[in-house]
PDB file of N, CA and C in Angstrom:
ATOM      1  N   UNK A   1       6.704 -10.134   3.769  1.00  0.00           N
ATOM      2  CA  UNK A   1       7.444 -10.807   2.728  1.00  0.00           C
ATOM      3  C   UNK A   1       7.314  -9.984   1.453  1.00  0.00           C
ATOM      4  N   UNK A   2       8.618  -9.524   0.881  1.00  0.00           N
ATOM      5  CA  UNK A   2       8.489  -9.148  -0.324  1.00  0.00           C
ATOM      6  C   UNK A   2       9.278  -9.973  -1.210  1.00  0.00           C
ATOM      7  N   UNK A   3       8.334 -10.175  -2.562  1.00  0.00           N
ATOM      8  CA  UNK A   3       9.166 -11.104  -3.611  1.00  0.00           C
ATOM      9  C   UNK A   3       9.677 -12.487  -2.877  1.00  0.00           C
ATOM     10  N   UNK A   4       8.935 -13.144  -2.019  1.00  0.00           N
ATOM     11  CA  UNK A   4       9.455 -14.179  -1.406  1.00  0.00           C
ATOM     12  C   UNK A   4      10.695 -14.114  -0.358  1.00  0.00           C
ATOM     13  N   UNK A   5      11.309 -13.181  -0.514  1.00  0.00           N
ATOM     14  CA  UNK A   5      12.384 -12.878   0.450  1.00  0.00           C
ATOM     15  C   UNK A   5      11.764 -12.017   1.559  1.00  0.00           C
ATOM     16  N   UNK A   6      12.539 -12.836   3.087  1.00  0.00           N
ATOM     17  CA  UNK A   6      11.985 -12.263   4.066  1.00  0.00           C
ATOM     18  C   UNK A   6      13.101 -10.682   3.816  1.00  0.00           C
ATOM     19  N   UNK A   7      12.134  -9.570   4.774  1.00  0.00           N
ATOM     20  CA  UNK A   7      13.524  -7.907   4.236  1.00  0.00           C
ATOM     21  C   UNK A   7      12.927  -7.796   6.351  1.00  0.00           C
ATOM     22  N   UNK A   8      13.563  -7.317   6.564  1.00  0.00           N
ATOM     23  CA  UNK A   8      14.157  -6.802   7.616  1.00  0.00           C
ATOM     24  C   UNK A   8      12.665  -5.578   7.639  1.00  0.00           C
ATOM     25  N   UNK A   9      12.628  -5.206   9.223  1.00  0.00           N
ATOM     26  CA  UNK A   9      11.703  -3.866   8.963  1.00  0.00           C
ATOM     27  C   UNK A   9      12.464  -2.966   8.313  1.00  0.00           C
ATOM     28  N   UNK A  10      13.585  -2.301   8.280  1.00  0.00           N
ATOM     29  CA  UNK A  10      13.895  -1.333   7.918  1.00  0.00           C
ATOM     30  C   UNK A  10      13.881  -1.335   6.528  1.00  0.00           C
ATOM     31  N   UNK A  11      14.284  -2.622   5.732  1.00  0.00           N
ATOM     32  CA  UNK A  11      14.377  -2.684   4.408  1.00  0.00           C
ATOM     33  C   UNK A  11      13.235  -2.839   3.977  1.00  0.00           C
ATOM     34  N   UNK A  12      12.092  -3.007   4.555  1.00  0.00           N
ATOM     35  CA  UNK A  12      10.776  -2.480   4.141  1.00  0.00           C
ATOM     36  C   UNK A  12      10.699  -1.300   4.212  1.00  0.00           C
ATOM     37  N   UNK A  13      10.666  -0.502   5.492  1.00  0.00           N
ATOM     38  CA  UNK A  13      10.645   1.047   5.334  1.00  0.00           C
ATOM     39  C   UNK A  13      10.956   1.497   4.338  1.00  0.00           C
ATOM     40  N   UNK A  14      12.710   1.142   3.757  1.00  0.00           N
ATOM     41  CA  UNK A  14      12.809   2.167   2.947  1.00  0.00           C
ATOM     42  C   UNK A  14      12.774   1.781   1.597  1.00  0.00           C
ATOM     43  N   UNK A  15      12.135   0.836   1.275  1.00  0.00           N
ATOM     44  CA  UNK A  15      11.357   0.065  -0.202  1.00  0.00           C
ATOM     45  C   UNK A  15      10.245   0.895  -0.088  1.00  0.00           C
ATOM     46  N   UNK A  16       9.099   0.925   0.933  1.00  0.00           N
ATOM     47  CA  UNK A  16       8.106   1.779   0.964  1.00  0.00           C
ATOM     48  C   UNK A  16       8.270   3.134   0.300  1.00  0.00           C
ATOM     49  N   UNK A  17       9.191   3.813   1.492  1.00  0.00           N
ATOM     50  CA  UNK A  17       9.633   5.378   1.216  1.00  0.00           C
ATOM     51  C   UNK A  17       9.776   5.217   0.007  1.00  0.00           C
ATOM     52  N   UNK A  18      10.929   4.843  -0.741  1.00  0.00           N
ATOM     53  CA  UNK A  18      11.311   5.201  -2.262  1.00  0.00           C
ATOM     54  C   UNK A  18      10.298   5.215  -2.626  1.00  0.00           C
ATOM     55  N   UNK A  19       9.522   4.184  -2.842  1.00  0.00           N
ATOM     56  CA  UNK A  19       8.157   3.560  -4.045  1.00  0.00           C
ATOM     57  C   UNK A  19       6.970   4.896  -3.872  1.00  0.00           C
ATOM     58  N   UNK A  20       6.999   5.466  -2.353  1.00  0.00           N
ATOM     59  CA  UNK A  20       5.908   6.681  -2.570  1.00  0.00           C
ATOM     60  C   UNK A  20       6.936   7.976  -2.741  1.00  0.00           C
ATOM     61  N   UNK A  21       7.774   7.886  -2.769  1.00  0.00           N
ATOM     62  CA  UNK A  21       8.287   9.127  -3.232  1.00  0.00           C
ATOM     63  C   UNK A  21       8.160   8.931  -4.928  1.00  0.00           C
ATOM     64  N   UNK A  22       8.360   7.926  -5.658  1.00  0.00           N
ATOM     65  CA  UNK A  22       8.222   7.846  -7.199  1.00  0.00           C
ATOM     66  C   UNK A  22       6.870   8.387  -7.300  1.00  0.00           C
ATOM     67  N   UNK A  23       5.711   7.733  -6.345  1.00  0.00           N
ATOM     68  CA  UNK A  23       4.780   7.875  -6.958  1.00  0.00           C
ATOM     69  C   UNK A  23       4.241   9.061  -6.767  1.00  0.00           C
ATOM     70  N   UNK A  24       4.618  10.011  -5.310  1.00  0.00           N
ATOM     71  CA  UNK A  24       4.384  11.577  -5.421  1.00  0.00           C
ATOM     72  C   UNK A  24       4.766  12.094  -6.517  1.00  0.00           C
ATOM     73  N   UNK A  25       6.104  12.100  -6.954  1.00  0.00           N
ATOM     74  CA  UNK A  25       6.732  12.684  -7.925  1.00  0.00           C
ATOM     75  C   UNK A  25       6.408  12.194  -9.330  1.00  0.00           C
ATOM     76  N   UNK A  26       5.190  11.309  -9.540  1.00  0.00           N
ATOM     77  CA  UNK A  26       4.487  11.372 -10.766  1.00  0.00           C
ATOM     78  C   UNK A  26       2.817  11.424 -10.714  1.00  0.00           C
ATOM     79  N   UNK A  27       2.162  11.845  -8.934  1.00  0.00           N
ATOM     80  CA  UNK A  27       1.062  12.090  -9.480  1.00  0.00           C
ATOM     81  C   UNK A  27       0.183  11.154  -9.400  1.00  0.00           C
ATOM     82  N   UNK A  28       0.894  10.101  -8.549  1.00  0.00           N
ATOM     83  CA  UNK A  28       0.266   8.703  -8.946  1.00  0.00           C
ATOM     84  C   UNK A  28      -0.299   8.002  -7.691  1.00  0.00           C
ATOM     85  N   UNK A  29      -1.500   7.437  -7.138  1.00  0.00           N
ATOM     86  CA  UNK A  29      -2.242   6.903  -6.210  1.00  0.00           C
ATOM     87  C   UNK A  29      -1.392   5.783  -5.875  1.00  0.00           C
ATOM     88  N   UNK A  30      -1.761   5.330  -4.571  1.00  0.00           N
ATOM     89  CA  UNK A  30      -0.890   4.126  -3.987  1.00  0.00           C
ATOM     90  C   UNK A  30      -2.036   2.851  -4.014  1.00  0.00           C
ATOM     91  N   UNK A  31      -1.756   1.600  -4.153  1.00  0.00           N
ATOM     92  CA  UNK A  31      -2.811   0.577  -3.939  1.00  0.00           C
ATOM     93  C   UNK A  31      -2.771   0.958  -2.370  1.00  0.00           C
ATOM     94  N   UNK A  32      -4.106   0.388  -1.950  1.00  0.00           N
ATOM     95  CA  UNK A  32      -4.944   0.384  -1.164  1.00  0.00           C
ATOM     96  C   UNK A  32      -3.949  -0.240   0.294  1.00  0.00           C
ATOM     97  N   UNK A  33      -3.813  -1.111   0.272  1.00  0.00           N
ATOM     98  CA  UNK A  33      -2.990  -1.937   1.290  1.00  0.00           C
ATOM     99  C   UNK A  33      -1.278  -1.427   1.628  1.00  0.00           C
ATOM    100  N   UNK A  34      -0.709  -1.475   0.172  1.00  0.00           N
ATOM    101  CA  UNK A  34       0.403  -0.986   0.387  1.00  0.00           C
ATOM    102  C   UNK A  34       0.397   0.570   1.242  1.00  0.00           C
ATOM    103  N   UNK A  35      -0.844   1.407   0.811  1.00  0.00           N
ATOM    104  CA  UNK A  35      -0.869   2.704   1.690  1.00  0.00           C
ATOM    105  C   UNK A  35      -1.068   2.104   3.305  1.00  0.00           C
ATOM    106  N   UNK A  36      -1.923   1.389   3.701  1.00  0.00           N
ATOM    107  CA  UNK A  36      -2.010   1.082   4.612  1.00  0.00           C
ATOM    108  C   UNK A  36      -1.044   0.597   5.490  1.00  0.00           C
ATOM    109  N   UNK A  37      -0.314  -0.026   4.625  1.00  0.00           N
ATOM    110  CA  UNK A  37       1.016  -0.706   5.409  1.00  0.00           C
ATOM    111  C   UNK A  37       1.863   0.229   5.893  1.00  0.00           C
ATOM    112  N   UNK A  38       1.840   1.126   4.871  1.00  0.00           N
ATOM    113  CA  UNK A  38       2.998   2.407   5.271  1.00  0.00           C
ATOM    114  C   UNK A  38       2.604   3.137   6.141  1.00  0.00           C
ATOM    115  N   UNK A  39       1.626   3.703   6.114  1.00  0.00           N
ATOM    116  CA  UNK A  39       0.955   4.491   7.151  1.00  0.00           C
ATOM    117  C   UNK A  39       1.253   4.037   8.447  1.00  0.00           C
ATOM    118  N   UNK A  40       0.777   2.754   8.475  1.00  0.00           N
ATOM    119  CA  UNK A  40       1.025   1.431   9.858  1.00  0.00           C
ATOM    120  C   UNK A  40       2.108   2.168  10.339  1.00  0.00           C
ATOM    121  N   UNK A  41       3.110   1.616   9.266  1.00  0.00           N
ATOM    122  CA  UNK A  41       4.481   1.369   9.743  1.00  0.00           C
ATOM    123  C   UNK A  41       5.054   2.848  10.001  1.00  0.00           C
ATOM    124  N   UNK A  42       4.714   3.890   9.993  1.00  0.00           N
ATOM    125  CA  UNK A  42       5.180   5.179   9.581  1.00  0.00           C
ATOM    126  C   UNK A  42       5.825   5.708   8.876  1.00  0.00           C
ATOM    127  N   UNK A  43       5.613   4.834   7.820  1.00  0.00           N
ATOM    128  CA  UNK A  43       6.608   5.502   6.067  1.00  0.00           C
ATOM    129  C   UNK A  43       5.962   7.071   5.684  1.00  0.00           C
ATOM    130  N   UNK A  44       7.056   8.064   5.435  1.00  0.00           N
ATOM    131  CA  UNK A  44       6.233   9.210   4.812  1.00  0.00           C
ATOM    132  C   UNK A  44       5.532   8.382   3.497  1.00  0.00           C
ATOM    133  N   UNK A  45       4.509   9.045   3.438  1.00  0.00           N
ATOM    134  CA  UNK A  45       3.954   8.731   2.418  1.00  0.00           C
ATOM    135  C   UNK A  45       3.718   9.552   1.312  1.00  0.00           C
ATOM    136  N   UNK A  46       4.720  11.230   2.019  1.00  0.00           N
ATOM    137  CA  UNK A  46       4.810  12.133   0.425  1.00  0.00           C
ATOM    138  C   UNK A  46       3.602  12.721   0.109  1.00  0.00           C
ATOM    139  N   UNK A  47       2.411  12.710   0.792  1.00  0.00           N
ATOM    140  CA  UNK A  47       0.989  12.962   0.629  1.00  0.00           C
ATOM    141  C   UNK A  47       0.743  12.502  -0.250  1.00  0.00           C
ATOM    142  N   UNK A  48       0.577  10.918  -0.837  1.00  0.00           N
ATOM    143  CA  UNK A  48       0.112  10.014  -1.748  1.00  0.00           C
ATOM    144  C   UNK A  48      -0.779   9.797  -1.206  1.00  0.00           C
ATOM    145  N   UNK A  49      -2.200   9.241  -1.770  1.00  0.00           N
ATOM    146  CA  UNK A  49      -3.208   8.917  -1.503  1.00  0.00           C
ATOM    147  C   UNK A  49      -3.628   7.369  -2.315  1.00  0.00           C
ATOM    148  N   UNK A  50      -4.497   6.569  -1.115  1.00  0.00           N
ATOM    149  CA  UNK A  50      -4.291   5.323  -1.842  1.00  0.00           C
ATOM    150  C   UNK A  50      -5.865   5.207  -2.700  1.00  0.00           C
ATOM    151  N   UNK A  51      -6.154   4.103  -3.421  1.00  0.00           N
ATOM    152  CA  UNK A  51      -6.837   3.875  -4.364  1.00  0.00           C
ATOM    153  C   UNK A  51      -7.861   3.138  -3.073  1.00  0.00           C
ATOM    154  N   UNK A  52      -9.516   3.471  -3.740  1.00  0.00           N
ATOM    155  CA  UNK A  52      -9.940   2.701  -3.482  1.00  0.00           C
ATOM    156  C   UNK A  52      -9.915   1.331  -3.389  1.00  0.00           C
ATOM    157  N   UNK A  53     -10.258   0.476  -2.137  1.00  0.00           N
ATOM    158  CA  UNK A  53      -9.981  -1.313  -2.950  1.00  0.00           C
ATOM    159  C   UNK A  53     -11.403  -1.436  -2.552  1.00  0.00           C
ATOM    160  N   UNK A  54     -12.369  -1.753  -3.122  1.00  0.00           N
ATOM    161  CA  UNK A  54     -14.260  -2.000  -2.827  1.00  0.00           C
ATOM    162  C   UNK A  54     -14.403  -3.603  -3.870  1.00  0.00           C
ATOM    163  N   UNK A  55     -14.772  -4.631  -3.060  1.00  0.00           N
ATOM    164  CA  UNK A  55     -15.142  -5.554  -3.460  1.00  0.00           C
ATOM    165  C   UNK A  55     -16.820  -5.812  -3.157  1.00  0.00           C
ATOM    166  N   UNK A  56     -17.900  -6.014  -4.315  1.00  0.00           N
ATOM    167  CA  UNK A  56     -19.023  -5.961  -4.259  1.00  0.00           C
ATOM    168  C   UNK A  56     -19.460  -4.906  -3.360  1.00  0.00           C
ATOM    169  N   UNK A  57     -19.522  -3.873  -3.536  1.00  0.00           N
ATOM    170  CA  UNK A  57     -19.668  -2.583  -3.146  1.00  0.00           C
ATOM    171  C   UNK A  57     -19.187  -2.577  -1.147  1.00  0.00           C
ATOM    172  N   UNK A  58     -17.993  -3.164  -1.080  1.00  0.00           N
ATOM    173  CA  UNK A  58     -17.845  -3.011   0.489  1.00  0.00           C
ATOM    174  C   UNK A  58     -16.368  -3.150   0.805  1.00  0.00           C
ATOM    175  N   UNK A  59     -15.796  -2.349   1.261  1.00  0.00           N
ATOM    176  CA  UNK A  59     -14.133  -2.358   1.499  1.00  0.00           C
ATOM    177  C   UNK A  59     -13.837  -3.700   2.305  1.00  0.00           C
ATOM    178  N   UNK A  60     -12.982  -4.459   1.340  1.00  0.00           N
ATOM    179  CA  UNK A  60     -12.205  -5.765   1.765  1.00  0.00           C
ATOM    180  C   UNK A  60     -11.892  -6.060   2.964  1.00  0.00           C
ATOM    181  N   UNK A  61     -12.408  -7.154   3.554  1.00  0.00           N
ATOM    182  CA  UNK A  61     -11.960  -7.769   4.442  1.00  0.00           C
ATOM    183  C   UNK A  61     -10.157  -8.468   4.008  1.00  0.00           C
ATOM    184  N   UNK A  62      -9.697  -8.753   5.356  1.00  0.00           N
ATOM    185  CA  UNK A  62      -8.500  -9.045   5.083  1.00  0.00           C
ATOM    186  C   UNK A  62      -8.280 -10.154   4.822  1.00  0.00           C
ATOM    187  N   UNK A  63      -9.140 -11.143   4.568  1.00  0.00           N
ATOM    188  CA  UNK A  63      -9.436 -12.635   3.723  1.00  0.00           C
ATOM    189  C   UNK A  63      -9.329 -12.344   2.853  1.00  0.00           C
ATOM    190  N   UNK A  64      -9.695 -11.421   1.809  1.00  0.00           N
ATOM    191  CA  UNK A  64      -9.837 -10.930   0.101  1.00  0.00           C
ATOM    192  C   UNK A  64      -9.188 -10.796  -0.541  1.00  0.00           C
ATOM    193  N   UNK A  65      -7.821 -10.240   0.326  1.00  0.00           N
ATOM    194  CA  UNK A  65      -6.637  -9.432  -0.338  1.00  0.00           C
ATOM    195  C   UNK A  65      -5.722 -10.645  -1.064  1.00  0.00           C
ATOM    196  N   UNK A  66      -5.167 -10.820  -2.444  1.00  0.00           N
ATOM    197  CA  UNK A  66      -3.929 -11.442  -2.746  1.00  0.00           C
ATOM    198  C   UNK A  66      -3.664 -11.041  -3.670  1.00  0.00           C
ATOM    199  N   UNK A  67      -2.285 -10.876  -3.423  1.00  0.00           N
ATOM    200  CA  UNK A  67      -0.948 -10.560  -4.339  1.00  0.00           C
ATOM    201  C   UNK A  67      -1.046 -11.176  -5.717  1.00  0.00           C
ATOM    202  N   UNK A  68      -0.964 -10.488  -6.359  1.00  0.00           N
ATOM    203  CA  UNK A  68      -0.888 -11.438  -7.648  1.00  0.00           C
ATOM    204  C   UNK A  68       0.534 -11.094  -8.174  1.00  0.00           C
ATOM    205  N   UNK A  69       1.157 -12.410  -8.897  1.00  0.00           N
ATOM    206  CA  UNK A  69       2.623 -11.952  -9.337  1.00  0.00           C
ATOM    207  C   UNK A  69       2.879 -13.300 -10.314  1.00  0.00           C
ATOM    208  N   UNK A  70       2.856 -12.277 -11.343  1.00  0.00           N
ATOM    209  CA  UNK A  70       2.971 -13.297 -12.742  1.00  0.00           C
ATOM    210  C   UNK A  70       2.046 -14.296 -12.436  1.00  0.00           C
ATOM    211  N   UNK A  71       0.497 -13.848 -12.879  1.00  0.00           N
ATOM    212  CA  UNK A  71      -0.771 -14.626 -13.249  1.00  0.00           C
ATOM    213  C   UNK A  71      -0.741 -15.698 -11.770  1.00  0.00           C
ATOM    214  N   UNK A  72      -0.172 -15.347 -10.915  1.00  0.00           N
ATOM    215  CA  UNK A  72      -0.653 -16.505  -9.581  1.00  0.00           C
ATOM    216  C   UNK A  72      -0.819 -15.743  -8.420  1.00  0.00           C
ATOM    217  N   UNK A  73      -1.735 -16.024  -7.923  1.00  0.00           N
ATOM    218  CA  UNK A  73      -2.342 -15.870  -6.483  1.00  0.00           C
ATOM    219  C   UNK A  73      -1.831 -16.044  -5.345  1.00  0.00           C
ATOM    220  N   UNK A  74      -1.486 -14.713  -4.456  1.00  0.00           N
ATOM    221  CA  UNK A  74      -1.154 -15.211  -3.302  1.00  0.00           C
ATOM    222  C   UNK A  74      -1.368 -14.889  -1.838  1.00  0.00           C
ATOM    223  N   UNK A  75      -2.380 -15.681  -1.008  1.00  0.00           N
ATOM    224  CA  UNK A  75      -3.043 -15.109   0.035  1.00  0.00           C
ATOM    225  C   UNK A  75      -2.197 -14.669   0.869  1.00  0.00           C
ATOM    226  N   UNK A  76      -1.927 -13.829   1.929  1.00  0.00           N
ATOM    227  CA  UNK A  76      -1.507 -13.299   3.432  1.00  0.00           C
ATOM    228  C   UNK A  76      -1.584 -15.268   3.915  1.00  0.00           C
ATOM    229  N   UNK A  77       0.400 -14.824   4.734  1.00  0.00           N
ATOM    230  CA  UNK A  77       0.418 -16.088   5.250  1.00  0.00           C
ATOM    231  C   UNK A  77       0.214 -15.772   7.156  1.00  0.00           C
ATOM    232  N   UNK A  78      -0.475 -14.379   6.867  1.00  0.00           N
ATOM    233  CA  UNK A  78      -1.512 -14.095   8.143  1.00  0.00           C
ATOM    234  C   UNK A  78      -2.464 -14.196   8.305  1.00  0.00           C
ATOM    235  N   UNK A  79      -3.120 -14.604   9.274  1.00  0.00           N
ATOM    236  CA  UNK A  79      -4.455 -14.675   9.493  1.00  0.00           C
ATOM    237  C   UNK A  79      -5.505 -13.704   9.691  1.00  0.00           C
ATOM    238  N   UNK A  80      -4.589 -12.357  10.380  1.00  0.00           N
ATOM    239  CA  UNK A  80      -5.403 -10.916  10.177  1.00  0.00           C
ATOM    240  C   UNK A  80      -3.909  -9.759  10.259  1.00  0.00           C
ATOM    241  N   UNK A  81      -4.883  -8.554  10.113  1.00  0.00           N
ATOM    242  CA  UNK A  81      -4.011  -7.395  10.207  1.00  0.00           C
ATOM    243  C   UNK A  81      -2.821  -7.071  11.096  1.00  0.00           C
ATOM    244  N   UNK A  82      -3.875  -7.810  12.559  1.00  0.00           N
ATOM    245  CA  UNK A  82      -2.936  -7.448  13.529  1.00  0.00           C
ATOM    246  C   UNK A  82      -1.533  -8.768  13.723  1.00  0.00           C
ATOM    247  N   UNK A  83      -2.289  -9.834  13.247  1.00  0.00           N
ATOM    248  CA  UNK A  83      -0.821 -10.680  13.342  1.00  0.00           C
ATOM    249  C   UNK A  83       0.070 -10.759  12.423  1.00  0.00           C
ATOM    250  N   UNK A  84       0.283  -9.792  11.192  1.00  0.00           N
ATOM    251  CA  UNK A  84       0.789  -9.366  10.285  1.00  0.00           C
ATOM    252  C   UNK A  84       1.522  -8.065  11.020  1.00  0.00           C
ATOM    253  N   UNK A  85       0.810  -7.348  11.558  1.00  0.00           N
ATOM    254  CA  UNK A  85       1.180  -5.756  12.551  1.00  0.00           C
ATOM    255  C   UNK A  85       2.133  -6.834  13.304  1.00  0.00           C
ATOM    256  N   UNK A  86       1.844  -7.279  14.132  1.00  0.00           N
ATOM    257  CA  UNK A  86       3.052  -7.931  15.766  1.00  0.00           C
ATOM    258  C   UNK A  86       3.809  -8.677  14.617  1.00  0.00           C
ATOM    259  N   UNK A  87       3.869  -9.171  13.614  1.00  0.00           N
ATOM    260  CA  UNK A  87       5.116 -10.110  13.408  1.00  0.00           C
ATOM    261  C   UNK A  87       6.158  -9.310  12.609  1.00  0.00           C
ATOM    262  N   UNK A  88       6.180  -7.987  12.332  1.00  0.00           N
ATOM    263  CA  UNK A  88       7.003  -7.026  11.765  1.00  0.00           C
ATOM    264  C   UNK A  88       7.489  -5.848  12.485  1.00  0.00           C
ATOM    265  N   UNK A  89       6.692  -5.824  13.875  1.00  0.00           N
ATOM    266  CA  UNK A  89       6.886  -4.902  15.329  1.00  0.00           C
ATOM    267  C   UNK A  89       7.573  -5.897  15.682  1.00  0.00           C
ATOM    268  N   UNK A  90       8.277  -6.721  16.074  1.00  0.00           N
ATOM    269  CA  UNK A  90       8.428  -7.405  16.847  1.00  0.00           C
ATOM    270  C   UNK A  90      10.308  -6.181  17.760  1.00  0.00           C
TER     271      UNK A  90
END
């Protein structure tokens, strides 16, 4: 889900692609997850590199992670990685 609207895989792909091609072409690290997603999914990623994400000195479990968008919180309406992975493979 992006912005509340469900996007198609492909219209994720190529939201991904663009967003790391901006950010190759300024130099700029990817958050942590979003690299991950792309990678997943096989978005070039432009040789962007993502940011650490370390909560109390230990890389996030996938309970930890939420979106924040305009001052509100928002958890994965998955339960883990992989049922987030199969419901966008499908």
């Amino acid at each position: 889900m992006i912005m509340g609207e469900e996007k198609s895989k492909q219209e994720v792909f190529d939201i991904l692609s663009h967003g790391f091609e901006i950010l190759s072409n300024n130099n700029l690290n990817a958050f942590y997850l979003t690299y991950k997603m792309a990678v997943t999914l096989g978005v070039n990623t432009f040789a962007v590199q993502p940011d650490k994400f370390i909560i109390k000195g230990k890389e996030a479990d996938w309970k930890d992670y939420v979106l924040i968008l305009d001052g509100k919180g928002y958890k994965s309406k998955f339960k883990s990685e992989k049922e987030w992975f199969n419901h966008y493979n499908k």
